[in-house]
PDB file of N, CA and C in Angstrom:
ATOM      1  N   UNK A   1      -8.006 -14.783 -27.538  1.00  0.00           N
ATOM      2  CA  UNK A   1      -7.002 -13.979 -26.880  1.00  0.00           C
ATOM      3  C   UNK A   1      -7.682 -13.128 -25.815  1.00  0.00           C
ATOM      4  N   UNK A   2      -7.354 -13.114 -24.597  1.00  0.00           N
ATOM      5  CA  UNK A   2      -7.846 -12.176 -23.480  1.00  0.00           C
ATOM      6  C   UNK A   2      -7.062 -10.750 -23.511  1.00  0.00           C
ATOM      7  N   UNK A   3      -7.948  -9.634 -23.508  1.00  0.00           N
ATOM      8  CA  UNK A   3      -7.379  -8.194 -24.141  1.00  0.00           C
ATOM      9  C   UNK A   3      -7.703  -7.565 -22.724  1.00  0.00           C
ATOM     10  N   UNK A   4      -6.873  -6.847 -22.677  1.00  0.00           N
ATOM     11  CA  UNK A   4      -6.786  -5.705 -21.064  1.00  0.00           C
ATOM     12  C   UNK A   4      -7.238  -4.242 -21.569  1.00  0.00           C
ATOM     13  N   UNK A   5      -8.491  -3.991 -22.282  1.00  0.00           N
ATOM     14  CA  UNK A   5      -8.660  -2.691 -22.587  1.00  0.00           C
ATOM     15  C   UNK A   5      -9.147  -1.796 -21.890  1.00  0.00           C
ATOM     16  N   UNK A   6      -8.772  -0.722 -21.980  1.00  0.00           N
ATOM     17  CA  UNK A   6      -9.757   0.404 -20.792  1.00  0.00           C
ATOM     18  C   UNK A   6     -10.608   1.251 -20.652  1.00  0.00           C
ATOM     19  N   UNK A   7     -11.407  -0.330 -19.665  1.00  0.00           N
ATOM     20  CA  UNK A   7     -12.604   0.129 -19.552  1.00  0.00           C
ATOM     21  C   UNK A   7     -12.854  -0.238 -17.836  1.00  0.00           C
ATOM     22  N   UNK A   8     -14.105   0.241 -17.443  1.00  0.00           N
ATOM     23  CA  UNK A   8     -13.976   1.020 -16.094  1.00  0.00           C
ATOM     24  C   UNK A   8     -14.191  -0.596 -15.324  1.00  0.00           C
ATOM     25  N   UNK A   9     -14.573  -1.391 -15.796  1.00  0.00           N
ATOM     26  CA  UNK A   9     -14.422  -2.887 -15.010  1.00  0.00           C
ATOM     27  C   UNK A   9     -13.390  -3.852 -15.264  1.00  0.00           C
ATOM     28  N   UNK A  10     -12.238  -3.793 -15.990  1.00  0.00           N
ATOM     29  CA  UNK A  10     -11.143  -4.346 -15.794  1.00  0.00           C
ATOM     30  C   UNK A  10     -10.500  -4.459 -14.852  1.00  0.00           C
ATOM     31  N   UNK A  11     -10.650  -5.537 -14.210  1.00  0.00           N
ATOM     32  CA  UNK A  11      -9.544  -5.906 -12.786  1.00  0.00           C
ATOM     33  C   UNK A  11      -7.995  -5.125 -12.746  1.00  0.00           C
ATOM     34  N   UNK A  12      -7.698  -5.519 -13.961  1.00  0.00           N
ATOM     35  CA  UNK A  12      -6.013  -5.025 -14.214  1.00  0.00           C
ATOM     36  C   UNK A  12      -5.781  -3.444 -14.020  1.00  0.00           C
ATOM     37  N   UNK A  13      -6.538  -3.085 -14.658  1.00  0.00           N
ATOM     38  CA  UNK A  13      -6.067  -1.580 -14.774  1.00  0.00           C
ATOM     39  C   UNK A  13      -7.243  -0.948 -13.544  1.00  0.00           C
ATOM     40  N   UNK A  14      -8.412  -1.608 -13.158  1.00  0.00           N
ATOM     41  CA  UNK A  14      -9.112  -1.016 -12.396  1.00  0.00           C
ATOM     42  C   UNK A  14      -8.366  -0.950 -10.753  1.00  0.00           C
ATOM     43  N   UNK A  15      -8.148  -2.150 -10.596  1.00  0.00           N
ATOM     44  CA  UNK A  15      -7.288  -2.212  -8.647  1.00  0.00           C
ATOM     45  C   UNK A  15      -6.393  -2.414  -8.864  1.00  0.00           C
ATOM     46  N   UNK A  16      -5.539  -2.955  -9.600  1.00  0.00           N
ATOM     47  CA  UNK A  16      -4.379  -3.688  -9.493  1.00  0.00           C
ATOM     48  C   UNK A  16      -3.564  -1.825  -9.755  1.00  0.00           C
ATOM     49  N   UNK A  17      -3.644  -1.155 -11.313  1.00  0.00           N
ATOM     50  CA  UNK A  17      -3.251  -0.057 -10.787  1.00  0.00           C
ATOM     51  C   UNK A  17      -2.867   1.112  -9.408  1.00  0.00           C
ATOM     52  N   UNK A  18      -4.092   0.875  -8.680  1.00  0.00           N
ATOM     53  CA  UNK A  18      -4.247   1.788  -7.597  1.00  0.00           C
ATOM     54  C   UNK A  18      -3.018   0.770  -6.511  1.00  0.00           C
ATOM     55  N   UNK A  19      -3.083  -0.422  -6.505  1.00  0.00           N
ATOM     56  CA  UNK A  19      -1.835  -0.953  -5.690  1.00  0.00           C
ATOM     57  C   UNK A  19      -0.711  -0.922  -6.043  1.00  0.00           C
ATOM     58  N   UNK A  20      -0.212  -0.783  -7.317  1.00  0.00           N
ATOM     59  CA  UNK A  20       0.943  -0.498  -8.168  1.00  0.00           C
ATOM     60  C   UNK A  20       1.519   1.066  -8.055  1.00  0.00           C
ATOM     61  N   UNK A  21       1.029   1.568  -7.347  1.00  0.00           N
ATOM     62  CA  UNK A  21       2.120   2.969  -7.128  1.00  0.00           C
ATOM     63  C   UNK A  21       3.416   3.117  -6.097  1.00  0.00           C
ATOM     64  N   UNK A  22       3.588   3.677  -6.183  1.00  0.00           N
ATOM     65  CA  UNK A  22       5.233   4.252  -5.173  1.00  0.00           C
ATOM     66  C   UNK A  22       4.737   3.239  -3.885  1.00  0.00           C
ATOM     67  N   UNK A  23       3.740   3.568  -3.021  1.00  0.00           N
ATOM     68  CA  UNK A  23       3.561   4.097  -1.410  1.00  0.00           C
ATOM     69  C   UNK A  23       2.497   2.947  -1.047  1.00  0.00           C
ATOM     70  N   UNK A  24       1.227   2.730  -1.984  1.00  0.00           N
ATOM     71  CA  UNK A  24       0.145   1.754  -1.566  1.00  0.00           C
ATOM     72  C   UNK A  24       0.381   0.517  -0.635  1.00  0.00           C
ATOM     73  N   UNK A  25       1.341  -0.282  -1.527  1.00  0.00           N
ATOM     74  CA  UNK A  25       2.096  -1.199  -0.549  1.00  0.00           C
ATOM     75  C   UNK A  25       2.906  -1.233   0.444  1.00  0.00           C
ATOM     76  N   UNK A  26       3.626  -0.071   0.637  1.00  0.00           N
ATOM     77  CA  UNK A  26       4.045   0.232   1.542  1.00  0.00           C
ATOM     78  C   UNK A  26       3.758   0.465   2.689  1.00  0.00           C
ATOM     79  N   UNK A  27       2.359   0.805   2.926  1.00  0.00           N
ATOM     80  CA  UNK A  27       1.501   1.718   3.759  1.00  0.00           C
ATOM     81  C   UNK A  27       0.678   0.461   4.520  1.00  0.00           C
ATOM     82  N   UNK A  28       0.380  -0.305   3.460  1.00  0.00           N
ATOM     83  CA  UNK A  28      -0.406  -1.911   3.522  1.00  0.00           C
ATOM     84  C   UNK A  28       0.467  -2.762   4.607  1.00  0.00           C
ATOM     85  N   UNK A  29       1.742  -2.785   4.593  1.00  0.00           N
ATOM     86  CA  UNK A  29       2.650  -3.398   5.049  1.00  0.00           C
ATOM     87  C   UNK A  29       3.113  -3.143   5.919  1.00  0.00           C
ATOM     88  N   UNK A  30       3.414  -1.722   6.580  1.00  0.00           N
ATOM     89  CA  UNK A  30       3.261  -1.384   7.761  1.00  0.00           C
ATOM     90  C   UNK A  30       2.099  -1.519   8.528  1.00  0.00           C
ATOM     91  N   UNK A  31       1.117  -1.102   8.142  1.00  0.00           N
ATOM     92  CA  UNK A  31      -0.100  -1.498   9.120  1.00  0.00           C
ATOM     93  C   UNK A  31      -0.130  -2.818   9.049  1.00  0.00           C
ATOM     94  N   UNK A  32       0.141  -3.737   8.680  1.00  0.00           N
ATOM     95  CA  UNK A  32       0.057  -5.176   8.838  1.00  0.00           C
ATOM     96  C   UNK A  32       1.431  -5.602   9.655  1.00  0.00           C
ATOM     97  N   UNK A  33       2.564  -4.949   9.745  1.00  0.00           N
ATOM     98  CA  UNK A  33       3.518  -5.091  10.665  1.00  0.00           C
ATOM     99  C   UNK A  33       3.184  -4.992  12.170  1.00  0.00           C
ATOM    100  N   UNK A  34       2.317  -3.079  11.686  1.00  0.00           N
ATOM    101  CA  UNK A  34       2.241  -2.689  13.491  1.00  0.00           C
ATOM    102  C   UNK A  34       1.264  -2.346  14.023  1.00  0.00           C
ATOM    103  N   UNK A  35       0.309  -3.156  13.099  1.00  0.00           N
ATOM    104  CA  UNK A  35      -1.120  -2.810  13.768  1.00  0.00           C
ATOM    105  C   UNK A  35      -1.786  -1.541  13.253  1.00  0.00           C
ATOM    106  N   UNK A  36      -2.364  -0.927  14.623  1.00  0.00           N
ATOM    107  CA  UNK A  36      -3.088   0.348  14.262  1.00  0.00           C
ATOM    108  C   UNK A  36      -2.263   1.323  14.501  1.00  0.00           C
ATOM    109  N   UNK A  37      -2.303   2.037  14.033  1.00  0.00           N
ATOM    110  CA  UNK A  37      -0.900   3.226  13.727  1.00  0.00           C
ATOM    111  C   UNK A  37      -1.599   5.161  13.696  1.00  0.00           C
ATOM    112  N   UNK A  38      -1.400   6.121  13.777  1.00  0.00           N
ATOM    113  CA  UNK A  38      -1.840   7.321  13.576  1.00  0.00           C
ATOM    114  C   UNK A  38      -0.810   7.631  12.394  1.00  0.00           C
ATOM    115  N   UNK A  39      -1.529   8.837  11.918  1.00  0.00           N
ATOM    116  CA  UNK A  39      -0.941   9.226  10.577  1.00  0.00           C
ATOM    117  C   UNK A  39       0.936   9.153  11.007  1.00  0.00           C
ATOM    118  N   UNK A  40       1.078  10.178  11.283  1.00  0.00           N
ATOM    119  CA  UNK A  40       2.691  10.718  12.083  1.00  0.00           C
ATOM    120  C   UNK A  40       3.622   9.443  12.182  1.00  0.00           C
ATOM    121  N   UNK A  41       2.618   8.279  12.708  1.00  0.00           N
ATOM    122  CA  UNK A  41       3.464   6.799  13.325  1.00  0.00           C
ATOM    123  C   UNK A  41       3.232   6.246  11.761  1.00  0.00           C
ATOM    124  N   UNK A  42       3.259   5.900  10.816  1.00  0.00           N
ATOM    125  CA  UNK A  42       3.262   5.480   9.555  1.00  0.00           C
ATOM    126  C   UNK A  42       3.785   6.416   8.716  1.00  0.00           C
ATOM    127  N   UNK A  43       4.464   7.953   8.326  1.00  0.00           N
ATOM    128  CA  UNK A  43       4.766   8.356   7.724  1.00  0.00           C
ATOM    129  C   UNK A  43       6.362   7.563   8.306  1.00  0.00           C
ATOM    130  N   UNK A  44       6.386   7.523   9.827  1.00  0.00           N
ATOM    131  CA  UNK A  44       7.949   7.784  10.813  1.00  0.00           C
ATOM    132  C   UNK A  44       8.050   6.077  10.037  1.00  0.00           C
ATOM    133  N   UNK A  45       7.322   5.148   9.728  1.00  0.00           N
ATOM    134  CA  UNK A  45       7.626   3.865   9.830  1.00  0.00           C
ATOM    135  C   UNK A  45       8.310   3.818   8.164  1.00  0.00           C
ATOM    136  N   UNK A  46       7.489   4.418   7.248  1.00  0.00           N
ATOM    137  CA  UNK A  46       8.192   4.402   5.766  1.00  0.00           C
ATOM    138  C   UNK A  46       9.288   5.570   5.633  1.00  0.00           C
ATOM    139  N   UNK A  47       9.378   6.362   6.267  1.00  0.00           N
ATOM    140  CA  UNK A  47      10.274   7.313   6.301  1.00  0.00           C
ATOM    141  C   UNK A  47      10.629   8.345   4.969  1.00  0.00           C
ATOM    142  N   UNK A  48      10.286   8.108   3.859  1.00  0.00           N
ATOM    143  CA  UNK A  48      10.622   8.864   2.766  1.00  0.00           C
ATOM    144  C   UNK A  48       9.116   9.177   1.981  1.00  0.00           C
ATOM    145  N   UNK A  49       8.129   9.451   2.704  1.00  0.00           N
ATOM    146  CA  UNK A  49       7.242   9.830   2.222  1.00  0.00           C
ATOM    147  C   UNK A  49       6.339  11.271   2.356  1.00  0.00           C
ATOM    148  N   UNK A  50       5.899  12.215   1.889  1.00  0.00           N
ATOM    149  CA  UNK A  50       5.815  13.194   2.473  1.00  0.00           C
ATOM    150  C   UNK A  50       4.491  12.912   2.921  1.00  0.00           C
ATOM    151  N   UNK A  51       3.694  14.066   3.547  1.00  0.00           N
ATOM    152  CA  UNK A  51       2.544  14.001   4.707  1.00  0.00           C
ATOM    153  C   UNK A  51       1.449  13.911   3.175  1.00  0.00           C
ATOM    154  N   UNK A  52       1.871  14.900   2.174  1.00  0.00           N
ATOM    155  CA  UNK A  52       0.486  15.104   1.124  1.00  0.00           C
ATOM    156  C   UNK A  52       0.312  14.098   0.796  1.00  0.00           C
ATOM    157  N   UNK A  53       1.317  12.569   0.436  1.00  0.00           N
ATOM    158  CA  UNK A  53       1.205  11.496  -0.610  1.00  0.00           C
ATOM    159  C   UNK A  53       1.005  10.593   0.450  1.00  0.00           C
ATOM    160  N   UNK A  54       1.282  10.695   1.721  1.00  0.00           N
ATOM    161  CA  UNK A  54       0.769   9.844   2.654  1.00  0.00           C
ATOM    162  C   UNK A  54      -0.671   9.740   2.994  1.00  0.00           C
ATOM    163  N   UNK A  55      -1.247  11.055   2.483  1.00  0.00           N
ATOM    164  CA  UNK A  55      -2.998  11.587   2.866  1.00  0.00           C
ATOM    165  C   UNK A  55      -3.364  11.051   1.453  1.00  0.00           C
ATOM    166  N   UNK A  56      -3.228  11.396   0.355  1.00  0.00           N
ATOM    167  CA  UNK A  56      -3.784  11.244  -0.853  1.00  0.00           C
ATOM    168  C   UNK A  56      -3.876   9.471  -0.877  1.00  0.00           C
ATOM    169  N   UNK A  57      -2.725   8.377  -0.464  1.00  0.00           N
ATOM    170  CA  UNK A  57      -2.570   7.161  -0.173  1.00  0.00           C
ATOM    171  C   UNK A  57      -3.921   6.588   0.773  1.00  0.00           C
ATOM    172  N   UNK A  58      -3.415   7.077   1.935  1.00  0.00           N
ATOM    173  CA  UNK A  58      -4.621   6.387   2.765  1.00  0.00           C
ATOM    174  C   UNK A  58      -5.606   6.946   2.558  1.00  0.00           C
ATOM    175  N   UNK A  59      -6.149   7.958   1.770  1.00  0.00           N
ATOM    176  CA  UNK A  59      -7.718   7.873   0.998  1.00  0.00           C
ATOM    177  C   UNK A  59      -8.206   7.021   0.020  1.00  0.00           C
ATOM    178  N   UNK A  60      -6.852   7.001  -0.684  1.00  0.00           N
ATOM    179  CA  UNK A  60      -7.132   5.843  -1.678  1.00  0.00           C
ATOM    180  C   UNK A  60      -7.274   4.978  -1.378  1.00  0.00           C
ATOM    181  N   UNK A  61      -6.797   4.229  -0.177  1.00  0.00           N
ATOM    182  CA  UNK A  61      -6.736   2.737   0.418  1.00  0.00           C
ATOM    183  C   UNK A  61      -7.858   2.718   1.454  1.00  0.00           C
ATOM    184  N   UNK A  62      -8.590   3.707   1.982  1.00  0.00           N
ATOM    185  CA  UNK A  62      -9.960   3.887   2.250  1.00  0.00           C
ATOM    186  C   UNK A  62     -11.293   3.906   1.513  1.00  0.00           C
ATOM    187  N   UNK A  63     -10.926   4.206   0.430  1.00  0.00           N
ATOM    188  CA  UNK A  63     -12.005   4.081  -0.485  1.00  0.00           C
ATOM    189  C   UNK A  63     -12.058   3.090  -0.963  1.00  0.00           C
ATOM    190  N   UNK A  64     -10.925   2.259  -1.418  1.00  0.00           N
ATOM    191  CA  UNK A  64     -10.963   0.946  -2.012  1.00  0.00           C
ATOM    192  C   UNK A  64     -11.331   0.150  -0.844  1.00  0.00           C
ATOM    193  N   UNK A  65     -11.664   0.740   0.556  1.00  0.00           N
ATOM    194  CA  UNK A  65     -12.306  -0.830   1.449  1.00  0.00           C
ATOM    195  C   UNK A  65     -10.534  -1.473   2.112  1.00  0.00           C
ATOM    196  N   UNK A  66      -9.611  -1.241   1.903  1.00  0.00           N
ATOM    197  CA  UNK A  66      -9.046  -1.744   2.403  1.00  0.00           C
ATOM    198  C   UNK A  66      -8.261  -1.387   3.649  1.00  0.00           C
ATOM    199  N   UNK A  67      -8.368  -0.009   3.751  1.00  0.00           N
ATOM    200  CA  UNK A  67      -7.699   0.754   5.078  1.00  0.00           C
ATOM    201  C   UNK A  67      -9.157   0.935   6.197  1.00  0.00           C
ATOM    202  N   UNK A  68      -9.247   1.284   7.145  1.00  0.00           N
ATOM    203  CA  UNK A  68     -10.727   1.885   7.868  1.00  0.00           C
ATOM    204  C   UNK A  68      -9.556   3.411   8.737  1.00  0.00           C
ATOM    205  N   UNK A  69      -9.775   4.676   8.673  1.00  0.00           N
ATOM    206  CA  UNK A  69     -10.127   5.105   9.250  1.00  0.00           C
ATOM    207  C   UNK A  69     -10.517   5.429  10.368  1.00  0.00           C
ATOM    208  N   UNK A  70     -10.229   5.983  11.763  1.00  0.00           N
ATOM    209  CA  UNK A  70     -10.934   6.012  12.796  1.00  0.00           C
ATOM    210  C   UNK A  70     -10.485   7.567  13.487  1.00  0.00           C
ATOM    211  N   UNK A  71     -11.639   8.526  14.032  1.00  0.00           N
ATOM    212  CA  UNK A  71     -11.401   9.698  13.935  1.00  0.00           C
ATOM    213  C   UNK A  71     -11.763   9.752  15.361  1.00  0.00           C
ATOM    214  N   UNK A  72     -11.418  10.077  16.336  1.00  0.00           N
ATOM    215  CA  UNK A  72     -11.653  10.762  17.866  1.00  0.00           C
ATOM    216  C   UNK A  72     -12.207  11.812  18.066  1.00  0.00           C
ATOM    217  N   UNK A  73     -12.980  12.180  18.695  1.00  0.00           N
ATOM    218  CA  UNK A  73     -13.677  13.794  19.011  1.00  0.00           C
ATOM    219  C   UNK A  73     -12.633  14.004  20.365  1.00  0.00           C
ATOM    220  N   UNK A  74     -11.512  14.494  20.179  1.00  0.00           N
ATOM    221  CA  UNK A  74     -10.432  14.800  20.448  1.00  0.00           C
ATOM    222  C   UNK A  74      -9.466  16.277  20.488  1.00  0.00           C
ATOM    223  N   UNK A  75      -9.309  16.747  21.582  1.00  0.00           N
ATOM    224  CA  UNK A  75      -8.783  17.868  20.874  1.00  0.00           C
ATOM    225  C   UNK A  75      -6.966  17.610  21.413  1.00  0.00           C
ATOM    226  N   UNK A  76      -5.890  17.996  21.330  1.00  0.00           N
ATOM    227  CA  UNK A  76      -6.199  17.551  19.286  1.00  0.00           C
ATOM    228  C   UNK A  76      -6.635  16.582  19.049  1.00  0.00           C
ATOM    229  N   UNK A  77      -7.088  16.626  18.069  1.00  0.00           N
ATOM    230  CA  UNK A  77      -7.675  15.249  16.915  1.00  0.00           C
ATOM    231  C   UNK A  77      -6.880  14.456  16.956  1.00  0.00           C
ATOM    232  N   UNK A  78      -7.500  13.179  16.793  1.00  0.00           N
ATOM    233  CA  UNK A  78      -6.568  11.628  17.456  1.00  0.00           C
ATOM    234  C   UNK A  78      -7.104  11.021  15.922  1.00  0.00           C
ATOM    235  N   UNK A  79      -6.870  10.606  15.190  1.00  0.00           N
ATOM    236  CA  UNK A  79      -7.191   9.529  14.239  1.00  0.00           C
ATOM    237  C   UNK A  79      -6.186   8.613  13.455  1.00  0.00           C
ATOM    238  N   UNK A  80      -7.174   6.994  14.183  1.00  0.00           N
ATOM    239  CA  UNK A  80      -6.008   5.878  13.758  1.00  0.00           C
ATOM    240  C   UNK A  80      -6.217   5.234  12.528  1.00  0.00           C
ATOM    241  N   UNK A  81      -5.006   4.441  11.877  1.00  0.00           N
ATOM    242  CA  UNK A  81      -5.317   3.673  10.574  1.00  0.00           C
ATOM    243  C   UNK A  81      -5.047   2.129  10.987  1.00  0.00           C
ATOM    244  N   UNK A  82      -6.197   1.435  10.099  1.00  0.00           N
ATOM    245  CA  UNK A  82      -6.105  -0.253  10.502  1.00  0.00           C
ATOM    246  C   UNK A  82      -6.434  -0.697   9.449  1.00  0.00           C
ATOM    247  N   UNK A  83      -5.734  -1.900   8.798  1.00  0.00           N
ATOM    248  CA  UNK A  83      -6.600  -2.829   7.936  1.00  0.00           C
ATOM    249  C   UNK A  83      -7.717  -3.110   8.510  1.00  0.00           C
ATOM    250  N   UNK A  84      -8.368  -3.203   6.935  1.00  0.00           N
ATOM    251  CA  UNK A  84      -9.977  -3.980   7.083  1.00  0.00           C
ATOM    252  C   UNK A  84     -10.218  -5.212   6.747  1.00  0.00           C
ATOM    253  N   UNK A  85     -10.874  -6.003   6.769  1.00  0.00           N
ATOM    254  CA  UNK A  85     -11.047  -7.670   6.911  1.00  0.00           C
ATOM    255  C   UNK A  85     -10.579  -7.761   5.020  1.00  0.00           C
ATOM    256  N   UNK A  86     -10.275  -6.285   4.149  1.00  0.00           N
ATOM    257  CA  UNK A  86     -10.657  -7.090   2.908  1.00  0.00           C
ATOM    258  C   UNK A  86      -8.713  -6.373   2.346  1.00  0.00           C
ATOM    259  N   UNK A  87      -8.063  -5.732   3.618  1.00  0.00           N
ATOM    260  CA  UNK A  87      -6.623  -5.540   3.748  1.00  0.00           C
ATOM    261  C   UNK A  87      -5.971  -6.433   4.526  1.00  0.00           C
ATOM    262  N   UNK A  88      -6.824  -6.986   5.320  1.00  0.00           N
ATOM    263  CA  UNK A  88      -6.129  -8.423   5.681  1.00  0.00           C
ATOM    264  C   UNK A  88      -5.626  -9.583   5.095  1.00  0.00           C
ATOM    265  N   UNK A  89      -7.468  -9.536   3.972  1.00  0.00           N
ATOM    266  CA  UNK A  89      -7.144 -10.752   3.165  1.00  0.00           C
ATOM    267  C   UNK A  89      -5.914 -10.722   1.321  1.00  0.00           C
ATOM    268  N   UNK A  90      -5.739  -9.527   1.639  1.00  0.00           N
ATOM    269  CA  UNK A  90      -4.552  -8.968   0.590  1.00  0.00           C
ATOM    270  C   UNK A  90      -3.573  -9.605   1.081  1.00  0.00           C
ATOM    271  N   UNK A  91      -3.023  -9.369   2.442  1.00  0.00           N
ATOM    272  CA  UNK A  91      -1.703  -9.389   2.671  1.00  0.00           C
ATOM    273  C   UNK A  91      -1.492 -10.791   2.546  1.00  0.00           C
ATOM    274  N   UNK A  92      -1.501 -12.022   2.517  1.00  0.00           N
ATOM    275  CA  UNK A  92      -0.552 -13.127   2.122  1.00  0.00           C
ATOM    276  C   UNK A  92       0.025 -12.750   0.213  1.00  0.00           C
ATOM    277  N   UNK A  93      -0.673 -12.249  -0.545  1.00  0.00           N
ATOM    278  CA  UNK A  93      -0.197 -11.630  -1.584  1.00  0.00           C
ATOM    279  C   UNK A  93       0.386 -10.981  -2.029  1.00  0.00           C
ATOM    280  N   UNK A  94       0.255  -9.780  -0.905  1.00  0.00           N
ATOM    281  CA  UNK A  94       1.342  -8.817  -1.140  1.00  0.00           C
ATOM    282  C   UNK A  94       2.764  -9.886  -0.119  1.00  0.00           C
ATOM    283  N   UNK A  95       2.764 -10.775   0.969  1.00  0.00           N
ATOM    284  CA  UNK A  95       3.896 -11.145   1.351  1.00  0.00           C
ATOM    285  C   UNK A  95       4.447 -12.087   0.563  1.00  0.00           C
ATOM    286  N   UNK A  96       3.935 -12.663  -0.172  1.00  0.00           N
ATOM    287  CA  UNK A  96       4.740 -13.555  -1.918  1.00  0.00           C
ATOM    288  C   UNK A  96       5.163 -12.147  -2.112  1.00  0.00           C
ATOM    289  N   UNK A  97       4.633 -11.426  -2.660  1.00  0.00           N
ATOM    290  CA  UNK A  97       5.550 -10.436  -3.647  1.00  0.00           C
ATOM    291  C   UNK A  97       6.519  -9.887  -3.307  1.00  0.00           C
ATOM    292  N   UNK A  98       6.166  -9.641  -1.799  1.00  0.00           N
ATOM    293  CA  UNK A  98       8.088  -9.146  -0.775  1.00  0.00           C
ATOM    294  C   UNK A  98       8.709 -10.153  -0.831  1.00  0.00           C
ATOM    295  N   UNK A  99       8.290 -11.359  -0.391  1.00  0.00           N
ATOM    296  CA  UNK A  99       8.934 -12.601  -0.678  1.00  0.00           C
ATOM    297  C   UNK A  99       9.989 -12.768  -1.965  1.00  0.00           C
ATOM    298  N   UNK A 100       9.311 -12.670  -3.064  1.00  0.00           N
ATOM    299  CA  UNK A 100       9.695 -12.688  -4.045  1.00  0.00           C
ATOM    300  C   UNK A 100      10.984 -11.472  -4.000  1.00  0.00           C
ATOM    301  N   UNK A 101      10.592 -10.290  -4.276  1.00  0.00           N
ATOM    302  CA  UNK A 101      11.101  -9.484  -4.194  1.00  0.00           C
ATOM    303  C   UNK A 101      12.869  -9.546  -3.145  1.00  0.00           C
ATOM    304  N   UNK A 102      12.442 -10.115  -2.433  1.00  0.00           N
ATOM    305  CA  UNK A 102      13.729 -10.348  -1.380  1.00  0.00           C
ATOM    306  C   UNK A 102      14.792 -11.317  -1.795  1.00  0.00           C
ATOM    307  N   UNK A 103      14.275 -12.202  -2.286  1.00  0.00           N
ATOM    308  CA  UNK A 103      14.744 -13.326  -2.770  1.00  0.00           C
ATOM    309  C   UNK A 103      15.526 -13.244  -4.418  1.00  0.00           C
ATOM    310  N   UNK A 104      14.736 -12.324  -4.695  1.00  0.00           N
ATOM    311  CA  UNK A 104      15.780 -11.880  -6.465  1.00  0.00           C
ATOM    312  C   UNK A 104      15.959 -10.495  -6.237  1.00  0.00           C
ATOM    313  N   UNK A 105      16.007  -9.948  -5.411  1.00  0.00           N
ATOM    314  CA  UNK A 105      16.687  -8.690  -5.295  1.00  0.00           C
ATOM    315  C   UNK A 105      18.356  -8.266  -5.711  1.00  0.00           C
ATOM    316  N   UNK A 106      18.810  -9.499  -5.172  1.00  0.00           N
ATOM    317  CA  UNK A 106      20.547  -9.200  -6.002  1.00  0.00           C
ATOM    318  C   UNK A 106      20.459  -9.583  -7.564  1.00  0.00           C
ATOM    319  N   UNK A 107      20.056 -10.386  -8.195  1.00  0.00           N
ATOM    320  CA  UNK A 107      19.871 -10.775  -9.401  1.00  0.00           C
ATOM    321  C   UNK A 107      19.318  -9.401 -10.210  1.00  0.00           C
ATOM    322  N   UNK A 108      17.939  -9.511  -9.760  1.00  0.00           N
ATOM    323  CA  UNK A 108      17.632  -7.789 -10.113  1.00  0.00           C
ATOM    324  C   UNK A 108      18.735  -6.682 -10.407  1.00  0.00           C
ATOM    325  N   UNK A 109      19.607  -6.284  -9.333  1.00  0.00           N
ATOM    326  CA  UNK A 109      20.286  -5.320  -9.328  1.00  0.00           C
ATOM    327  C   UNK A 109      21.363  -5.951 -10.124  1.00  0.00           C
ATOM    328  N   UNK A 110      21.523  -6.914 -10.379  1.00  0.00           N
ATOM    329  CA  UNK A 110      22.803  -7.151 -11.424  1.00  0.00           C
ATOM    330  C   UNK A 110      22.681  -6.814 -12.899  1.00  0.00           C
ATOM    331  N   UNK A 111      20.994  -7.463 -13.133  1.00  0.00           N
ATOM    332  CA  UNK A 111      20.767  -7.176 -14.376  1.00  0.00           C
ATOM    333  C   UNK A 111      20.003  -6.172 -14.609  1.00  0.00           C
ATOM    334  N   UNK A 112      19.986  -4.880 -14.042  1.00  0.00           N
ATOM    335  CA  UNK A 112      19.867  -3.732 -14.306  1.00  0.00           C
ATOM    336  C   UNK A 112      20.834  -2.820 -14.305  1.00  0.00           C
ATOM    337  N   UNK A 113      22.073  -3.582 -13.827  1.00  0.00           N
ATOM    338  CA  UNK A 113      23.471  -3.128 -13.788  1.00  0.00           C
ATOM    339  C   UNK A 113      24.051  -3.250 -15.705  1.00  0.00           C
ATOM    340  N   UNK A 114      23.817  -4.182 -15.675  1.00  0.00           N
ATOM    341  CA  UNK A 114      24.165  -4.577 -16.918  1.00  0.00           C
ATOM    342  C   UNK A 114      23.288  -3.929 -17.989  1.00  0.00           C
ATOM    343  N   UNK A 115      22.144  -3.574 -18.025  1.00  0.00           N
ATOM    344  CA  UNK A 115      21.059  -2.828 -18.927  1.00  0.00           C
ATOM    345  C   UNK A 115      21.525  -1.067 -18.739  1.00  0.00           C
ATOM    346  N   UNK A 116      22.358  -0.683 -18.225  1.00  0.00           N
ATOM    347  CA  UNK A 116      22.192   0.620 -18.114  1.00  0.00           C
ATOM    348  C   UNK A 116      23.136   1.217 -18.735  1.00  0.00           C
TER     349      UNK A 116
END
């Protein structure tokens, strides 16, 4: 039997968690829509996110290697967000799962209609 326990090298609970929140994918998916984006132009693109969970997000998705960062010696400060060669190679995965998602979305809402 293969067991998912937690411990700090489990795939499941190690990355797959950190992509499983509210915003991760979301954030993934716009920059893969519109390119390179500044903070302000990606909060305006998901629209229901606030500025703190939008910062706490793209750190997380910077640290995991998959966002890059880019900071201007700028006044004001200019800094853009872009996938990285290893948020590129995510996205056909995450587009099955919108895929998916699009495609049983009424079914979904029926039978959570019915569960409630």
């Amino acid at each position: 039997m293969k067991t998912f326990l937690a411990v700090g090298d489990c795939p499941v609970r190690n990355i797959l968690s950190r992509l499983g929140d509210k915003w991760s994918l979301l954030v993934l998916i716009s920059l893969s829509v519109n390119g390179i984006l500044r903070f302000s132009d990606i909060q305006k693109s998901i629209g229901d996110i606030s500025q703190r969970m939008l910062a706490v997000t793209l750190r997380s998705l910077e640290a995991d290697g998959l966002v890059n960062r880019r900071a201007y010696a700028e006044v004001p400060p200019k800094v853009e967000y872009c996938l990285t060669k290893a948020g590129k190679e995510l996205l056909p995965h995450i587009q099955n799962l919108v895929g998916w998602a699009v495609a049983n979305r009424q079914d979904i809402m029926e039978s959570r209609q019915k569960h409630q």
